[in-house]
Protein backbone atom coordinates (compact mmCIF):
# COMPACT_ATOMS: atom_id res chain seq x y z
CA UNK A 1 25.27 116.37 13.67
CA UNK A 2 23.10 113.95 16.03
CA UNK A 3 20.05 113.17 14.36
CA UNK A 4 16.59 113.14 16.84
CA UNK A 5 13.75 110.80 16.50
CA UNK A 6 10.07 111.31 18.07
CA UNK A 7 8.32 109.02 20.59
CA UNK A 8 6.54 107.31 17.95
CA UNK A 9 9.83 106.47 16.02
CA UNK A 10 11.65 105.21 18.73
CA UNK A 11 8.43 103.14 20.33
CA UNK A 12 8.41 101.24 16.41
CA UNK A 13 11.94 100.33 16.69
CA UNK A 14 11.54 99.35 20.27
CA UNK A 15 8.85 96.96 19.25
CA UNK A 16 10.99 96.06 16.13
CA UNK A 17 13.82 94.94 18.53
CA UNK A 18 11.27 93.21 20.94
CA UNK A 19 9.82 90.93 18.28
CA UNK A 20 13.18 89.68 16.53
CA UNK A 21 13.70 86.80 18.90
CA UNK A 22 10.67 84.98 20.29
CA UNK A 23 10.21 84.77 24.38
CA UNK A 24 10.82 82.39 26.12
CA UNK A 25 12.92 80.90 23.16
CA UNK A 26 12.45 77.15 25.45
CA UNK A 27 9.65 76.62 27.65
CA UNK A 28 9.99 76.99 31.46
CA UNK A 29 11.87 73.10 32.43
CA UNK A 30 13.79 72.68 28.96
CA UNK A 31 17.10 71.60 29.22
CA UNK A 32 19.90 73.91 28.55
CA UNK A 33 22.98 71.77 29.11
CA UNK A 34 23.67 68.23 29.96
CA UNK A 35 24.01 66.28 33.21
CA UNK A 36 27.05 63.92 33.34
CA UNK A 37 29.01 63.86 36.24
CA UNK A 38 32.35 63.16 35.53
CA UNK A 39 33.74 62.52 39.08
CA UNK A 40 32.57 60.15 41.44
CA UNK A 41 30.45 61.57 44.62
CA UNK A 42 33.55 61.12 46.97
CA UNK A 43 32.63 60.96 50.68
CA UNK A 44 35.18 61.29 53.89
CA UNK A 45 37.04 58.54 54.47
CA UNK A 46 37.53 58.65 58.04
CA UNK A 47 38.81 60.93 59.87
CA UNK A 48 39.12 63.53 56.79
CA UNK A 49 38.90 67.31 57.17
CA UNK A 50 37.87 70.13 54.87
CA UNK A 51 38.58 73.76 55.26
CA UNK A 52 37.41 76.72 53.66
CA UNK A 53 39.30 79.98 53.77
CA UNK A 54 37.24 83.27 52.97
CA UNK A 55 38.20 86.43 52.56
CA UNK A 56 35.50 87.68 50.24
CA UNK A 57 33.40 90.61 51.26
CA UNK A 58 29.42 89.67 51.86
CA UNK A 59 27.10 90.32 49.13
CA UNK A 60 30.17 91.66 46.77
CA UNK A 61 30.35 88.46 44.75
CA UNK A 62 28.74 84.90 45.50
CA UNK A 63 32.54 83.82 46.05
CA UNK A 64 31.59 84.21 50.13
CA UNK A 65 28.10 82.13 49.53
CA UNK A 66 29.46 79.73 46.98
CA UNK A 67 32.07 79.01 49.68
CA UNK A 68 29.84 78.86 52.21
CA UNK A 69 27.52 75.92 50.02
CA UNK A 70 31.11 74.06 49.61
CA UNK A 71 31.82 73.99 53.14
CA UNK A 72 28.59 72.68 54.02
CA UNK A 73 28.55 70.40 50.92
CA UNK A 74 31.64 68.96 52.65
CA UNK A 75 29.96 68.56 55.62
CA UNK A 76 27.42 66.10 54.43
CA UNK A 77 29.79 63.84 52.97
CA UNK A 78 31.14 63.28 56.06
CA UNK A 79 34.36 65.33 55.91
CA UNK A 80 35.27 67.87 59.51
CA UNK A 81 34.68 70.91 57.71
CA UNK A 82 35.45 74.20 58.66
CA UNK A 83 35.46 77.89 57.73
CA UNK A 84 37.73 80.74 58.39
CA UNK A 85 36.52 84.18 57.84
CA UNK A 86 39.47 86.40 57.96
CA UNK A 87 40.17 90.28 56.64
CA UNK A 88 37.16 91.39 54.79
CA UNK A 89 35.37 88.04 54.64
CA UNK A 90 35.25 88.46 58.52
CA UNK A 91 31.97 90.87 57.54
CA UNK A 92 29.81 87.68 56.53
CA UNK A 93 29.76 86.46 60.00
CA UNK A 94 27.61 89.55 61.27
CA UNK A 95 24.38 88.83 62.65
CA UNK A 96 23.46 92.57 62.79
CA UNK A 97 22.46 92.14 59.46
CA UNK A 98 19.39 93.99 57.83
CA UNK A 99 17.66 97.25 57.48
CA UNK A 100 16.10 99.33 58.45
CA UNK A 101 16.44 96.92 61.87
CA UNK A 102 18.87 94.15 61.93
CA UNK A 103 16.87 90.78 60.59
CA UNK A 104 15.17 92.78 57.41
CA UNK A 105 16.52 92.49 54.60
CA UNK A 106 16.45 94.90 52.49
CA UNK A 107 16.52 93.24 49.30
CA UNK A 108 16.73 89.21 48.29
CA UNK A 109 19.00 87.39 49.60
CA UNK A 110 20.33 89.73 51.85
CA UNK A 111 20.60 86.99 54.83
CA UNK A 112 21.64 83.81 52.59
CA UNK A 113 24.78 83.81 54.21
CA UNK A 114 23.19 84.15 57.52
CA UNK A 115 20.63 81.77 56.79
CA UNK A 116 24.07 79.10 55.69
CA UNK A 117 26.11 79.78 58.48
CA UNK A 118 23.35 79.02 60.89
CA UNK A 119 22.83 75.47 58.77
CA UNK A 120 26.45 74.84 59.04
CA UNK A 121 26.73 74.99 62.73
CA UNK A 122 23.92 73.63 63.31
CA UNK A 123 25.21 70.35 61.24
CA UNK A 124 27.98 69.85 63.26
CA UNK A 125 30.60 72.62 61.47
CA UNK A 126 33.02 74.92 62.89
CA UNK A 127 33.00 78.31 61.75
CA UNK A 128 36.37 80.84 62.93
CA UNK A 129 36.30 84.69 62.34
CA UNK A 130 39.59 86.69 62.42
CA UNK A 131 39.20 89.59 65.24
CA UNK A 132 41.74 92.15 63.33
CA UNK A 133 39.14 91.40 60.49
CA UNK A 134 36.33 92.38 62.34
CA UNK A 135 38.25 95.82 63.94
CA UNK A 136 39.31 96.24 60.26
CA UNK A 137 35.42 97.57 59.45
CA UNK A 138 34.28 98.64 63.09
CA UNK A 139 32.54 95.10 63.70
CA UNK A 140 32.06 94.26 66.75
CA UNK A 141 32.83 90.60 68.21
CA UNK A 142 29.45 90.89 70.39
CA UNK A 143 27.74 90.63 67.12
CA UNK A 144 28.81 87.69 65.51
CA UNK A 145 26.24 84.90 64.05
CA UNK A 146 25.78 82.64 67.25
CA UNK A 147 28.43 79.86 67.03
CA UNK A 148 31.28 81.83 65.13
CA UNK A 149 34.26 81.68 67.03
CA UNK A 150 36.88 84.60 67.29
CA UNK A 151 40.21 84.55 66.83
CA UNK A 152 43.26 86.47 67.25
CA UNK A 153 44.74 87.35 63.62
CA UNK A 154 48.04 84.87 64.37
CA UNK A 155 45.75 82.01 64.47
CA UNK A 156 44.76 82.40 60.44
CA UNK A 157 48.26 80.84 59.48
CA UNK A 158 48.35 78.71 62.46
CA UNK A 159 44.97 77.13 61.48
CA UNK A 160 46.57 76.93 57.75
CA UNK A 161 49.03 74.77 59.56
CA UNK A 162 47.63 73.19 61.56
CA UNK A 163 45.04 71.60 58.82
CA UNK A 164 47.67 70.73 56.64
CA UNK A 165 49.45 68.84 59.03
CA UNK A 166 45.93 66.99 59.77
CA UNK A 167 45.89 65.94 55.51
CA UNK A 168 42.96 68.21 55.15
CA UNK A 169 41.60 69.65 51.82
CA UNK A 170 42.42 72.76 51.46
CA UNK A 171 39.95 75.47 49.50
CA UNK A 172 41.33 79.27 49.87
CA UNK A 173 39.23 81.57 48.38
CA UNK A 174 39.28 85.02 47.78
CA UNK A 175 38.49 87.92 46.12
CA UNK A 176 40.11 90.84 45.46
């Protein structure tokens, strides 16, 4: 038989609970982990290249963002870097973004990848989004982010190809 408990009861234990571990156990700036950098900060060489296939749905994960921050990371170290959007990733290239009217956001963060995409290009990246991707969810190609090119879904391998054949680095992610 379930047992009950009043207000008072559970309010004691609550407190109880609250008090068994002090807050914040480390002041705000305290070190949690260490800072080594194994690896040296490499930097294009040349005429290197760097692309970034997504296929992560926006907002769903950070794998879209994350590879969005890689790409551009690239970028600045002097590498060609690109990114191809293709099946569901093609949704983070939308710039009808927002609600209740596209540009709100509607909670935090809502337009990071927006916000990334627009830093990309603006750097000097190249940014590809797979048509069938967009047709897959009802996007339209009129309202992609300004400076994402479309492509026609035989071009995914082809730039796979293509960018192998150039030496490039290669960083597929996805998420399922």
């Amino acid at each position: 038989m379930p047992t009950t408990a009043t207000d008072e009861e559970i309010a004691a234990a609550a407190a109880t609970s609250a008090a068994e571990i002090a807050h914040p156990s480390l002041p705000e700036g305290s070190n949690l982990y260490g800072s080594t950098k194994i690896f040296p900060d490499y930097q294009a060489e040349g005429d290197e290249y760097y692309l970034t296939l997504v296929h992560g749905i926006a907002h769903e994960s950070s794998v879209s963002f994350v590879a969005c921050l890689q790409a551009t990371r690239a970028l600045r170290k002097g590498y060609k870097s690109v990114l191809y959007f293709y099946g569901p990733g093609s949704m983070n290239c939308m710039a009808t973004r927002g609600f209740p009217t596209t540009g709100n956001s509607a909670f935090p963060g809502e337009h990071n990848i927006n916000a990334q995409l627009a830093t990309f290009i603006a750097e000097g990246g190249t940014v590809f989004c797979c048509r069938f991707g967009l047709s897959l969810h009802g996007l339209r190609e009129e309202d992609l982010i300004e400076g994402v090119i479309p492509c026609h879904p035989l071009d995914v391998q082809d730039a796979l190809i293509h960018y192998a054949r150039k030496g490039a680095i290669i960083n597929s992610t996805y998420m399922v």
